[in-house]
Each structure stands twice: as structure tokens, then as C-alpha cells.
Protein backbone atom coordinates (compact mmCIF):
# COMPACT_ATOMS: atom_id res chain seq x y z
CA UNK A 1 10.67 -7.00 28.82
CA UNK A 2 11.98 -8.46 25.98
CA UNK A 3 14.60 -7.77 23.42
CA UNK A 4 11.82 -7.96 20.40
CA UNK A 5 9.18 -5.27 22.80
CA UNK A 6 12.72 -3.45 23.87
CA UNK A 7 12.95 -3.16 19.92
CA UNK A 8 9.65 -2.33 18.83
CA UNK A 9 9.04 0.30 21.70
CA UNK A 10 12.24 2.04 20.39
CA UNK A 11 11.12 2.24 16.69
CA UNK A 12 8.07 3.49 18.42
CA UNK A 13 8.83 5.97 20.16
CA UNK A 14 10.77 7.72 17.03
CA UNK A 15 8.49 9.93 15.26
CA UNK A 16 6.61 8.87 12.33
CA UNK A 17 6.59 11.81 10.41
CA UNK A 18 9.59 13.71 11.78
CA UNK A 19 11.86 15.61 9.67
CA UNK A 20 13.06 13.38 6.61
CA UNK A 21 16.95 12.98 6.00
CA UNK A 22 18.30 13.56 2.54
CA UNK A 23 18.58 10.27 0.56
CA UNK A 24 23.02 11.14 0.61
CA UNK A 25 21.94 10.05 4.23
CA UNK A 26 20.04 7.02 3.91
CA UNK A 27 22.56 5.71 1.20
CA UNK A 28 25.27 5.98 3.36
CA UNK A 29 23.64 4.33 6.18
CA UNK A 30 22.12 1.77 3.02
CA UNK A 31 25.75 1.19 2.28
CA UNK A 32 26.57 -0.08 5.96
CA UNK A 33 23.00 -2.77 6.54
CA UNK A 34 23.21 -4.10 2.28
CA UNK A 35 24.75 -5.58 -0.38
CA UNK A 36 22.72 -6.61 -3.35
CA UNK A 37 24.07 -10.02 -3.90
CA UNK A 38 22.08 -10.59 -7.26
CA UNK A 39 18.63 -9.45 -6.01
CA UNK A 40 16.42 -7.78 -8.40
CA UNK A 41 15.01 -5.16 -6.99
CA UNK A 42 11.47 -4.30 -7.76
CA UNK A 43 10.16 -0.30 -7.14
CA UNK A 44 6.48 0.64 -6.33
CA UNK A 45 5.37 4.46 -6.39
CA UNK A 46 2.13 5.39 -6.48
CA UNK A 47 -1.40 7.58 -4.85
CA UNK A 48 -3.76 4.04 -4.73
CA UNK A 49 -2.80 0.55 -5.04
CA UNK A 50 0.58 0.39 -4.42
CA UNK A 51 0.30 -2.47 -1.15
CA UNK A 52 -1.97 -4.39 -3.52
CA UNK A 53 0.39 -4.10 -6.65
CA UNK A 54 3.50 -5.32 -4.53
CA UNK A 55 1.39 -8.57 -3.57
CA UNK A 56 0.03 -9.15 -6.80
CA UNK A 57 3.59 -8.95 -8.01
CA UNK A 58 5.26 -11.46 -5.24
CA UNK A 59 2.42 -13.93 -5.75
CA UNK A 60 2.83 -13.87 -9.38
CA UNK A 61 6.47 -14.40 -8.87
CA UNK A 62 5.94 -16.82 -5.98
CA UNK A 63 3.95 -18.49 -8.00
CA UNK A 64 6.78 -18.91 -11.09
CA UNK A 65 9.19 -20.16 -8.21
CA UNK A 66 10.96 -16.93 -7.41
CA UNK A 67 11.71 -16.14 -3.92
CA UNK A 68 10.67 -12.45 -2.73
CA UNK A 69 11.53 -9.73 -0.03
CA UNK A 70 8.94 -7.60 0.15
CA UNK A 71 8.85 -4.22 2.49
CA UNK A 72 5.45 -2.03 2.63
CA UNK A 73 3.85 0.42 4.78
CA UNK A 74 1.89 0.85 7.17
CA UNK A 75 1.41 -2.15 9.58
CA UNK A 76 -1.93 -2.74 10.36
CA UNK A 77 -1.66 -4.97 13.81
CA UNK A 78 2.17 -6.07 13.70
CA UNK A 79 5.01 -4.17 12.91
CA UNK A 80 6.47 -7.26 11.49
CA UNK A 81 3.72 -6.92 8.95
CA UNK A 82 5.99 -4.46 7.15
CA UNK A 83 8.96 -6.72 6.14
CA UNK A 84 8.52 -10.34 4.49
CA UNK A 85 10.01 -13.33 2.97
CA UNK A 86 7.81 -14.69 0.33
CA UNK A 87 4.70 -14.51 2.97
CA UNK A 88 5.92 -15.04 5.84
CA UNK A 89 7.05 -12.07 8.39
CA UNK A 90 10.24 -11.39 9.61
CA UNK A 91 10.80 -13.28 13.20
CA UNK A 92 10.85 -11.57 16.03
CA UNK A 93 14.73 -12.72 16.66
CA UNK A 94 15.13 -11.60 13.19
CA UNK A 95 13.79 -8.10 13.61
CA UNK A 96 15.78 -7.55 17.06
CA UNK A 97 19.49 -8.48 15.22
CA UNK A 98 18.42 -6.38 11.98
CA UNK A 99 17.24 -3.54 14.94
CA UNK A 100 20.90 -3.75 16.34
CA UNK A 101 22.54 -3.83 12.91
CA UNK A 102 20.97 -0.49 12.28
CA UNK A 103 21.89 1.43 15.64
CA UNK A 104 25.46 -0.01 15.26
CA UNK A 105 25.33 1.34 11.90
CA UNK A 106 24.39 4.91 12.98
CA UNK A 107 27.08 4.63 15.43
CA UNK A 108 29.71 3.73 12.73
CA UNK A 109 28.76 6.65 10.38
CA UNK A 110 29.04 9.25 13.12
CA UNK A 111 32.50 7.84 13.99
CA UNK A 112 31.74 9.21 17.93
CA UNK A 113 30.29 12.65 16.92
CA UNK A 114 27.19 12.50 19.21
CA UNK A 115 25.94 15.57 17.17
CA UNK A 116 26.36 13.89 13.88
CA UNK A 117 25.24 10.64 15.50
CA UNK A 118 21.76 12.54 16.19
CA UNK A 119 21.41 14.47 13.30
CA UNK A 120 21.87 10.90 11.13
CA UNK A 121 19.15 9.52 12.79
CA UNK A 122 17.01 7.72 10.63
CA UNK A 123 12.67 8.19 10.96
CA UNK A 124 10.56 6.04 11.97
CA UNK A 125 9.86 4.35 8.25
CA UNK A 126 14.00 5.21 7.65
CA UNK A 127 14.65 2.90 10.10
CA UNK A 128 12.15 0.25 9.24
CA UNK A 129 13.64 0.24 5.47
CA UNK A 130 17.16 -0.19 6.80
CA UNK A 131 16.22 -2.80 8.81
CA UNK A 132 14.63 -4.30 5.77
CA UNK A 133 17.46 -4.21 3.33
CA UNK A 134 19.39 -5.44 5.96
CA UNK A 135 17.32 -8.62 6.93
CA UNK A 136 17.11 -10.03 2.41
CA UNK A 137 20.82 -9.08 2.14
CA UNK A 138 21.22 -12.23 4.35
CA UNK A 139 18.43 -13.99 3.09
CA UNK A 140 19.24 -13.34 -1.29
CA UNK A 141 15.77 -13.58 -2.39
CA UNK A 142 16.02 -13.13 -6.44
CA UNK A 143 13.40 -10.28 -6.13
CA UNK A 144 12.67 -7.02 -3.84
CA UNK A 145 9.64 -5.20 -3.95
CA UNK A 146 9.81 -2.08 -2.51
CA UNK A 147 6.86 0.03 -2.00
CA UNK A 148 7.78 3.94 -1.08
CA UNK A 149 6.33 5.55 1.55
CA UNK A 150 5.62 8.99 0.74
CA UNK A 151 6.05 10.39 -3.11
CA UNK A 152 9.08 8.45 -4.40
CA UNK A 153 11.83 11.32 -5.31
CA UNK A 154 12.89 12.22 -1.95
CA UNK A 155 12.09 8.70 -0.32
CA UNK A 156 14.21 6.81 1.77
CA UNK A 157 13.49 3.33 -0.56
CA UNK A 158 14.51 5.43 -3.71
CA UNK A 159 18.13 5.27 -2.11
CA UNK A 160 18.46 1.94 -3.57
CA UNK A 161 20.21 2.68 -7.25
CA UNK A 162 19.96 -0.77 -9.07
CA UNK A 163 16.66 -1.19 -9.80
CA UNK A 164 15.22 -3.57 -12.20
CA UNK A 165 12.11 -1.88 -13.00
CA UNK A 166 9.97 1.33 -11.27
CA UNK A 167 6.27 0.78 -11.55
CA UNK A 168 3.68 3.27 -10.48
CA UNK A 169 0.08 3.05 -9.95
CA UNK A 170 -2.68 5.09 -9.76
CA UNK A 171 -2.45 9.08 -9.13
CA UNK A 172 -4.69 10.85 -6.91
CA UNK A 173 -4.37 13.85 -5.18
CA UNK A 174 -2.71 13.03 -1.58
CA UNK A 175 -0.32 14.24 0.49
CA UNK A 176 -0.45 17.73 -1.30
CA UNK A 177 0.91 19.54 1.46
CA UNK A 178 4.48 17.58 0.45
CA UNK A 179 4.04 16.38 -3.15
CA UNK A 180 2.12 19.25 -4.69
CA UNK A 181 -1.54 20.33 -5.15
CA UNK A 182 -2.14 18.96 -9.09
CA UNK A 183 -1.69 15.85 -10.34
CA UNK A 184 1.56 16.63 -12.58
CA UNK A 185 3.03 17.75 -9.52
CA UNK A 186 2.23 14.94 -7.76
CA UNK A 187 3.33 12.59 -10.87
CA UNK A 188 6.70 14.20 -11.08
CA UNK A 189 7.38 13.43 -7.75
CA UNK A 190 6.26 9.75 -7.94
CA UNK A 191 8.74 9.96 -11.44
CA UNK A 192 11.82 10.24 -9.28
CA UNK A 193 11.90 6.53 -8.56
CA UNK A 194 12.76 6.44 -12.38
CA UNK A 195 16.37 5.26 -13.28
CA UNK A 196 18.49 4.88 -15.84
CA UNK A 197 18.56 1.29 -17.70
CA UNK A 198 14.91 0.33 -15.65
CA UNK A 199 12.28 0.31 -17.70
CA UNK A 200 8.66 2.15 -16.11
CA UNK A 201 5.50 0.64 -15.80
CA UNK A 202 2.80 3.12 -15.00
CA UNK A 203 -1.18 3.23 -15.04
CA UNK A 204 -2.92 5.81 -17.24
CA UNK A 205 -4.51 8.06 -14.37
CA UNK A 206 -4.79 10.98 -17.17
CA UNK A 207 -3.38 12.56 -20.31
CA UNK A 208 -1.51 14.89 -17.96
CA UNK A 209 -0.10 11.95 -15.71
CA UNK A 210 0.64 10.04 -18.51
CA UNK A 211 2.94 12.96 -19.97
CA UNK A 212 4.23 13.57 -16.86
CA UNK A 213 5.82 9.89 -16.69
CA UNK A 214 6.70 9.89 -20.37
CA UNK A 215 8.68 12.72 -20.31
CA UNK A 216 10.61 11.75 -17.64
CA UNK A 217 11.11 8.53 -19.13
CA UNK A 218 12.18 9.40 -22.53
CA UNK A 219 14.81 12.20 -20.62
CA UNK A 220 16.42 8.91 -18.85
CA UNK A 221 16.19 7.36 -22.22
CA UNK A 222 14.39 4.12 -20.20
CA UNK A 223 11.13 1.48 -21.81
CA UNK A 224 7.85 3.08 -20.86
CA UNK A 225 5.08 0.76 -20.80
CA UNK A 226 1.40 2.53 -19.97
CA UNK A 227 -1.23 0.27 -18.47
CA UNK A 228 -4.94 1.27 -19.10
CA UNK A 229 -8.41 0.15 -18.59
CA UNK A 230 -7.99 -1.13 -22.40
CA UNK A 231 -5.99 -3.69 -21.10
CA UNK A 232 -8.58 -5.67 -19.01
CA UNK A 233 -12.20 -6.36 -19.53
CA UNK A 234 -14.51 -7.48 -16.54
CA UNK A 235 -15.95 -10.80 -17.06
CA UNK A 236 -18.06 -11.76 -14.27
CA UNK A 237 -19.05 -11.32 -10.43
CA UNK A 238 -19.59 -14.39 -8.50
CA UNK A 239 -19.79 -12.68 -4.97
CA UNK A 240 -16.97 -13.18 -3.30
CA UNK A 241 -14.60 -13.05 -6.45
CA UNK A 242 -14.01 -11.69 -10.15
CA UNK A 243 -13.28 -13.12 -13.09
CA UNK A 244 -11.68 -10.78 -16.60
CA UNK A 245 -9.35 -11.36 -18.81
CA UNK A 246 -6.09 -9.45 -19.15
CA UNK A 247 -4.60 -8.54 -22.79
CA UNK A 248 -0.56 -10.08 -22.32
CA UNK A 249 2.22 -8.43 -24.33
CA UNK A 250 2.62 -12.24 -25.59
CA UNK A 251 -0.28 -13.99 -25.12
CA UNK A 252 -3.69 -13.82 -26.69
CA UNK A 253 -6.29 -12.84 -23.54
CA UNK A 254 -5.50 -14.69 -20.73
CA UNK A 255 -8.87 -15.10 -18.54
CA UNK A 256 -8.06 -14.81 -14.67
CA UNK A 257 -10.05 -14.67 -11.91
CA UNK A 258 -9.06 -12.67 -8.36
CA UNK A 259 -10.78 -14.08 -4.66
CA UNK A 260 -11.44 -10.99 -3.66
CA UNK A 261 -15.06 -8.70 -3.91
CA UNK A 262 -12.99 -5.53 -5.05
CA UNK A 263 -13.32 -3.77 -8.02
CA UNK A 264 -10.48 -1.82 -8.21
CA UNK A 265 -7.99 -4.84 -7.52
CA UNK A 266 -8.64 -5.73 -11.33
CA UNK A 267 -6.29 -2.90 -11.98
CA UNK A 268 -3.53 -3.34 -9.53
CA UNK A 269 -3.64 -7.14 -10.77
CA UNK A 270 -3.04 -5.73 -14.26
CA UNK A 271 -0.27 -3.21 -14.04
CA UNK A 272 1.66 -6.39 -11.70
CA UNK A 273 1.13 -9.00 -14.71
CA UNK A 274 2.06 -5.73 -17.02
CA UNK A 275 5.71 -4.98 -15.32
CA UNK A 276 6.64 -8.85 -14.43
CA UNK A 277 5.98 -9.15 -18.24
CA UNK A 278 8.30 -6.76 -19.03
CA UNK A 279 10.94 -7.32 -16.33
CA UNK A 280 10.86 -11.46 -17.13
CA UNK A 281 10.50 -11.41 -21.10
CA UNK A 282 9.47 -13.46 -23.52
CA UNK A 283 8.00 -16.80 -22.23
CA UNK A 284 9.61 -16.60 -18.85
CA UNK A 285 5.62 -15.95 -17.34
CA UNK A 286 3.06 -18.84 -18.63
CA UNK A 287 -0.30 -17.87 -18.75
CA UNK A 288 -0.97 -21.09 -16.06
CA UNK A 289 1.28 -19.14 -13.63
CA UNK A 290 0.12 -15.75 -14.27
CA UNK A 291 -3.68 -17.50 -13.21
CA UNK A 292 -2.11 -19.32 -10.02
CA UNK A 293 -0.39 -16.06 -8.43
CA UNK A 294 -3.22 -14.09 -9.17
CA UNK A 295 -5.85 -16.30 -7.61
CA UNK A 296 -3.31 -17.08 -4.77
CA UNK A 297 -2.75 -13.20 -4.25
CA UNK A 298 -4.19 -11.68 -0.71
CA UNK A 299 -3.43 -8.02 1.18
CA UNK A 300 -5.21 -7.62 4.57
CA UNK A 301 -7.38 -4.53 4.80
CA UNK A 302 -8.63 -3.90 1.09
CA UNK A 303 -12.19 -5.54 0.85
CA UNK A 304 -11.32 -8.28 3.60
CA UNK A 305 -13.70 -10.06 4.94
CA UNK A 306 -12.94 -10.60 8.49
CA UNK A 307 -16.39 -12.64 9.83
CA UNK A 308 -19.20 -13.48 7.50
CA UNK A 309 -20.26 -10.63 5.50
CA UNK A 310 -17.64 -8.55 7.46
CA UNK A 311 -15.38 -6.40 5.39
CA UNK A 312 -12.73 -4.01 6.28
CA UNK A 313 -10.92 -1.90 3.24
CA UNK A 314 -8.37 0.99 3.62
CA UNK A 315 -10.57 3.46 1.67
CA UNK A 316 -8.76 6.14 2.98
CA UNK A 317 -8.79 9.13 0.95
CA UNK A 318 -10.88 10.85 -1.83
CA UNK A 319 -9.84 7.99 -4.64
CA UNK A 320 -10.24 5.48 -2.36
CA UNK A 321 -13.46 6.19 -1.26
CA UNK A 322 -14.72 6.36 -4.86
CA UNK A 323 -13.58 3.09 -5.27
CA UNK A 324 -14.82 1.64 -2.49
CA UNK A 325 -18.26 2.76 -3.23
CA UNK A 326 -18.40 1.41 -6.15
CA UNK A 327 -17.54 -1.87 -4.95
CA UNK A 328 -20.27 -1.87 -2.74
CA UNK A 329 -22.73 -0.79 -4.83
CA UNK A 330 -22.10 -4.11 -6.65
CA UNK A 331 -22.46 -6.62 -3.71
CA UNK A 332 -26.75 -7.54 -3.97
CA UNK A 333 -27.43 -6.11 -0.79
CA UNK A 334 -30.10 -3.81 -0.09
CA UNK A 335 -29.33 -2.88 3.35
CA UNK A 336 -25.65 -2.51 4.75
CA UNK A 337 -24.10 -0.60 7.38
CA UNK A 338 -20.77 1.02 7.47
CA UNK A 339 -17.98 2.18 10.30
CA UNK A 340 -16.20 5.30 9.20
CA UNK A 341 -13.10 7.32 10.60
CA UNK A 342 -10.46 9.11 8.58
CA UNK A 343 -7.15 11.00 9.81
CA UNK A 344 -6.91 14.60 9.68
CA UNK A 345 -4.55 14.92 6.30
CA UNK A 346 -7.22 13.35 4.42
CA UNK A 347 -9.85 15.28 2.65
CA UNK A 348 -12.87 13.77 4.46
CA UNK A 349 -15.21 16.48 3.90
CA UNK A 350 -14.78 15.16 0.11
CA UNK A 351 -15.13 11.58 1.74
CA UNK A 352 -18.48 11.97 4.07
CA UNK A 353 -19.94 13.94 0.77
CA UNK A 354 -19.51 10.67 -1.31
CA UNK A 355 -20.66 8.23 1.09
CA UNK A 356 -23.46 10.37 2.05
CA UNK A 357 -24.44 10.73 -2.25
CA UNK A 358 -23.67 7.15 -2.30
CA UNK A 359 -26.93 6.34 -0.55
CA UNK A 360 -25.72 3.05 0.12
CA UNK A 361 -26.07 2.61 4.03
CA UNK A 362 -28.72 2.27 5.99
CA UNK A 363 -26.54 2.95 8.93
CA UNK A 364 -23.19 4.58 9.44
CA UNK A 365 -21.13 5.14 12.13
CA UNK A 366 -18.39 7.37 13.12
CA UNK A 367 -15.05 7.12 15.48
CA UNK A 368 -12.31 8.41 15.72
CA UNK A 369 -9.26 6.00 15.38
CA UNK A 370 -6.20 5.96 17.91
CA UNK A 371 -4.28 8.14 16.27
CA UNK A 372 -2.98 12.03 17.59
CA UNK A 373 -3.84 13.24 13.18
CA UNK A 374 -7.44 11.21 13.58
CA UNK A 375 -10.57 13.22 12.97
CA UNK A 376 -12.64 13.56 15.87
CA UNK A 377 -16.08 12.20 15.79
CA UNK A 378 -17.86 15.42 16.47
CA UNK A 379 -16.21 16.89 13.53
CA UNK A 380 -17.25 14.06 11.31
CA UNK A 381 -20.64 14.10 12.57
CA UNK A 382 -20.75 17.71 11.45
CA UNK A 383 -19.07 16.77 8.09
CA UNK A 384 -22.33 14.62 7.47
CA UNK A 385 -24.82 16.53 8.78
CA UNK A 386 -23.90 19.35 6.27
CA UNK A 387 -25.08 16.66 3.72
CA UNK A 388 -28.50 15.73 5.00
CA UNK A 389 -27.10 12.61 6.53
CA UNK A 390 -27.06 11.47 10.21
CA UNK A 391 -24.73 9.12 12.03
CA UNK A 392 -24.30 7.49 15.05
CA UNK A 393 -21.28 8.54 17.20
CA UNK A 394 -18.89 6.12 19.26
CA UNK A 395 -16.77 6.37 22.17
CA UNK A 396 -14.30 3.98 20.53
CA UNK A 397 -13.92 1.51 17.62
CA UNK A 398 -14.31 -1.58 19.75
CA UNK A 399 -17.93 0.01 21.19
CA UNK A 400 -19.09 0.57 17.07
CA UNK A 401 -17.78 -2.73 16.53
CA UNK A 402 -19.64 -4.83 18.45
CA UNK A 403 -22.71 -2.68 18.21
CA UNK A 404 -22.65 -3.06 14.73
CA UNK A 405 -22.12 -6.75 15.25
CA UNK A 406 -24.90 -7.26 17.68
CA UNK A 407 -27.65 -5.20 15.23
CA UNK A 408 -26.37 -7.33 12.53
CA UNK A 409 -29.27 -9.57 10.35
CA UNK A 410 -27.68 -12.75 8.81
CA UNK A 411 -26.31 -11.71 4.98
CA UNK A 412 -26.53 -7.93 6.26
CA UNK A 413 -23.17 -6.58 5.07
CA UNK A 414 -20.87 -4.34 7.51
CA UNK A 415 -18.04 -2.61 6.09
CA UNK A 416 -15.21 -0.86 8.08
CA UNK A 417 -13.64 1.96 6.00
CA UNK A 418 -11.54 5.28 5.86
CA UNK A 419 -8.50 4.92 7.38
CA UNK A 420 -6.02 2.20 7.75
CA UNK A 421 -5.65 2.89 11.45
CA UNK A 422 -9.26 1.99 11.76
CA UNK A 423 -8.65 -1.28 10.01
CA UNK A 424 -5.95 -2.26 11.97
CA UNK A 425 -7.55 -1.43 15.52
CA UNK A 426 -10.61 -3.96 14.54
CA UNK A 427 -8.22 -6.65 13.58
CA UNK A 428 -6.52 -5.94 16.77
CA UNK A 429 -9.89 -6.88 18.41
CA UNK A 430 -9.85 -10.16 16.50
């Protein structure tokens, strides 16, 4: 076996959602893997978007000749996936020295106390982030995004307390069991990745949201800059991309265009330009570069088309759905087919009662992804049979898949949806 499988079956094997540490914890292990070295570091909180928003921002800033660290969550096919270098993963000799780095760190910080050495274990995404910081401390990019994993108060990335700006995307209700069940809960949880002397970029979910985040701001006396659907306008839809034009804080409208067939990327591509306005200044962005990054930008799994007229998209909860959908409804099809499976934490009874209103599939089937908090596919089936609508059940993901593939007209779309799990498994099978 070898040291990079050794590696990855250990990070493995170490609960995903175990019991969290408190961030006193990660900081002193943070303390032990990095030192800043001049890198600015970047913040992402957020319900919808946020994976989307951290490449929109390192192709923008790729794109101005910046170099970028970027760590994100979850992996779809390689846990590499999770930590970059402008777009390129970490290596697998790489991930087994930062792997080491962080075990020798535990070690350090317990100082021999076996007990202590087990209660400072870090999770499963704990570890990952440590790993992370460690890796760009070597490597100095001038920027790190950070996206947060769950919430952003209590997160193990919000250890990090020199932050050049905290952005935060879309709000949805998610994760309730942990962040709250309203929306100003939730948004006063995603607030704690606020910090003193970074200024907040944040999308207008509602007026409640909205307050949420500027009261928090003004307490930390910080820039808040709101993002809205006033900001864009929609301009055109050639198929397989988008063009609209984006109001700049110091340009007139700048008219971009994104290669991709989603909707909703327009705003994730708007509240990135928004914060690397803010966080540059003043003619450090040209509107030429802003265009470049924007058309350059790609993240696997939202609206990506895999095989002709193939799409996969991490729809996968009640806000993503919507959005989703409405994508969809926008691609000239008449007939389309869809793959569906959702994890147990999600509210997929919402889910199955908007793709069933949708009335957009001629055909939909339903599996349940590897995954021990994955819905089972009798349970979904009865999910959409309360609504009127039947579906086709399937032993597995790779079965669906290439029955979907093999009833497939040329120009019929296929789209795989409703949990990320789901996506990665089919681009496993690829």
C-alpha cells in the first residue's frame, strides 16, 4: 500500500461528522502547521454558492496574475479535490508530508498525554483544513480562499484571525438541526466569520438576512457591502452559456458572459467581482480581467456537462433544487429525464414536491447514493408517489446510469441531481 492510500484511508476512517473541537483547539493546532507569510486570506460562508463563489473569485484573481490557495468541501471523486494551488490539486507526495505534519503536530500539543493526545484530535474536515494551511504556508500564494464547512462561527476555517475580507452568499434554510431553524438564526451563525478591520460582502437573501449581517457588521465597526439582484441584469442565453452585465463599484456596466447553462451562477459570479472589488480597490481589477476570469471560471458538479447533453449539478437541498429547476426549464427541451437521490439531513420531501410540480421530466429516477445518511429509494419512491408522480427505482447509481444512457434520443437532456454524493459516484464511473 502506499504512503498517499496509507494517508487517505486514515483521514477516512475518522468520522466525518464526529464531535467538533472548539476553535481554542484548532488554533492551537493552526499555530503548529501555519504561518501567514503575507497571504491574504479570503473567507467564504454561506447556505448556496459558496464552492462556486470561491472559483469565481480565484479565476478572477488568476486571471489579474495573483496566485491562489484555495480549500473547499466536499470532494466529489478525489480527496485531493479539496486543497489547490491556482487549479491544480495538491500532489499526492504533497498531501502525505502535509498528512504527517499534522499527526506530528497533534503529538506536539499533547506533549505525551495520550488522553489529551485523543481528545485534540482533529475531524475529518479539521484535519483536511490543517493539512491545507499547512501545504500554502510553504507554497505563499498572495491569496487564500477559504470556504467553511458548516455555519462559519464555530468552524474550524474561522480559526484563521487575519482575514482580508468575509463574504457570504446566499441563505437558505440547512443544517437547522446545528445552525438554527430561521433564517436570522442561520445568518448569525454564518456572521461569525466577521472580523474586525475585514470588510463583509454578503448577498441580499432577505430584509431579515440582510439585518442580520448589518448589525453584526456595524457592532465590529467593519465596510458592509450588500450584493443584490439590482446589481446584474441577464442579457442573453446561447445554450451552453450566459451573457449579463454586472454594475462595478467603478466601472460603468461591464457586459460578461459565464460558459456554463446555470442560472444561478450569475449571482455567485457577482458577489466574487463584488468582494475582489472591494478587497483590490480602485483600478487594481480592469474590466478586461474581470471578463477573462469569469469566462475562464469552472466548478465540477453544478450544471456540468459530463457527455453530450449530460449534466450533473449538486442541487442538493430545498434552494438548490429551486434553482436547478429553473435552469432547466430554460434549456429548449421538451423531453428530459432526470436521476435523483438526496441524503437523509436534507428536506427531500420539499425536494420530490418541486420536481414533481416542476413537470419537467418525462422520466425520473431514484437511488440511493453510497452514503450510511442517503435516503433509501423506497422512501423516495414514496416521497413521489404522495405527489401523483411515479419513478423508476435502481439497485445502484451505475445501473440508472447507464439505463438512462442507453434510453437516451440524441439532444434528449439527462440531468443527475440532489446530492453531491450522487455526483461524485457518476464521475467516478467516468
Amino acid at each position: 500500500m502506499s504512503a498517499y492510500t496509507e494517508a487517505e484511508n486514515y483521514i477516512l476512517n475518522i468520522p466525518k461528522f464526529g464531535e467538533k473541537h472548539t476553535l481554542q483547539d484548532t488554533k492551537r493546532l493552526l499555530c503548529r502547521v501555519f504561518e501567514k507569510r503575507g497571504s491574504r486570506i479570503l473567507h467564504v460562508a454561506g447556505t448556496n454558492g459558496k464552492g462556486s463563489v470561491c472559483a469565481y473569485l480565484r479565476a478572477v484573481l488568476m486571471a489579474a496574475g495573483y496566485r491562489v490557495g484555495l480549500f473547499t468541501s466536499p470532494h466529489l471523486v478525489s480527496m485531493r479535490e479539496r486543497i489547490c494551488m491556482d487549479n491544480e490539486m495538491i500532489p499526492e507526495e504533497d498531501f502525505v508530508s502535509a498528512y504527517e505534519k499534522v499527526r506530528a503536530a497533534i503529538k506536539e500539543e499533547a506533549a505525551g498525554d495520550l488522553w489529551e493526545e485523543a481528545r485534540l484530535h482533529p475531524s475529518f474536515f479539521e484535519f483536511l483544513y490543517l493539512m491545507a494551511m499547512f501545504w500554502f504556508a510553504g507554497k505563499e500564494p498572495d491569496f487564500i480562499i477559504l470556504e467553511t464547512g458548516l455555519g462559519g462561527r464555530l468552524d474550524a476555517t474561522n480559526s484563521v484571525s487575519d482575514k482580508e475580507a468575509a463574504i457570504i452568499t446566499h441563505m437558505g434554510l440547512d443544517h437547522t438541526a446545528y445552525l438554527g431553524n430561521t433564517l436570522p438564526r442561520i445568518a448569525a451563525e454564518k456572521a461569525g466569520i466577521m472580523k474586525e478591520g475585514a470588510p463583509v460582502i454578503y448577498w441580499e437573501t432577505d430584509a431579515q438576512v440582510s439585518a442580520v449581517l448589518a448589525k453584526n457588521a456595524k457592532k465590529l465597526q467593519i465596510p458592509a457591502f450588500s450584493v443584490s439582484k439590482k446589481d446584474y441584469i441577464f442579457l442573453k442565453f446561447n445554450h451552453k452559456s450566459i451573457d449579463f452585465s454586472y454594475q462595478s463599484l467603478y466601472y460603468d456596466s461591464i457586459r460578461l458572459r459565464l460558459n456554463t447553462r446555470a442560472f444561478y451562477q450569475m449571482e455567485n459570479a457577482v458577489i466574487s467581482l463584488r468582494a475582489l472589488e472591494v478587497v483590490l480597490g480602485e483600478g487594481k481589477l480592469s474590466a478586461e480581467v474581470m471578463q477573462r476570469g469569469i469566462a475562464e471560471a469552472f466548478w465540477a458538479g453544478r450544471m456540468e456537462e459530463i457527455l453530450p447533453e449530460v449534466y450533473v449539478d449538486g442541487a442538493h437541498n430545498g434552494d438548490g433544487i429551486r434553482a436547478f429547476l429553473e435552469t432547466v426549464a430554460k434549456d429548449g427541451f421538451a423531453k428530459r429525464r432526470l436521476l435523483f437521490g438526496v441524503m437523509q439531513d436534507k428536506d427531500y420531501r420539499f425536494m420530490t414536491e418541486e420536481i414533481a410540480a416542476s413537470n419537467l421530466f418525462a422520466d425520473i429516477f431514484v437511488v440511493c447514493p453510497r452514503n450510511t445518511r442517503a435516503v433509501e429509494t423506497g422512501i423516495l419512491e414514496d416521497a413521489f408517489d404522495d405527489t401523483g408522480c411515479k419513478v423508476t427505482c435502481c439497485e445502484s447509481a451505475e445501473e440508472a446510469f447507464r439505463t438512462l444512457l442507453s434510453q437516451k434520443k440524441d439532444k434528449e437532456p439527462v440531468y443527475i441531481a440532489g446530492s453531491l454524493y450522487l455526483v461524485g459516484e457518476i464521475k467516478e464511473l467516468l
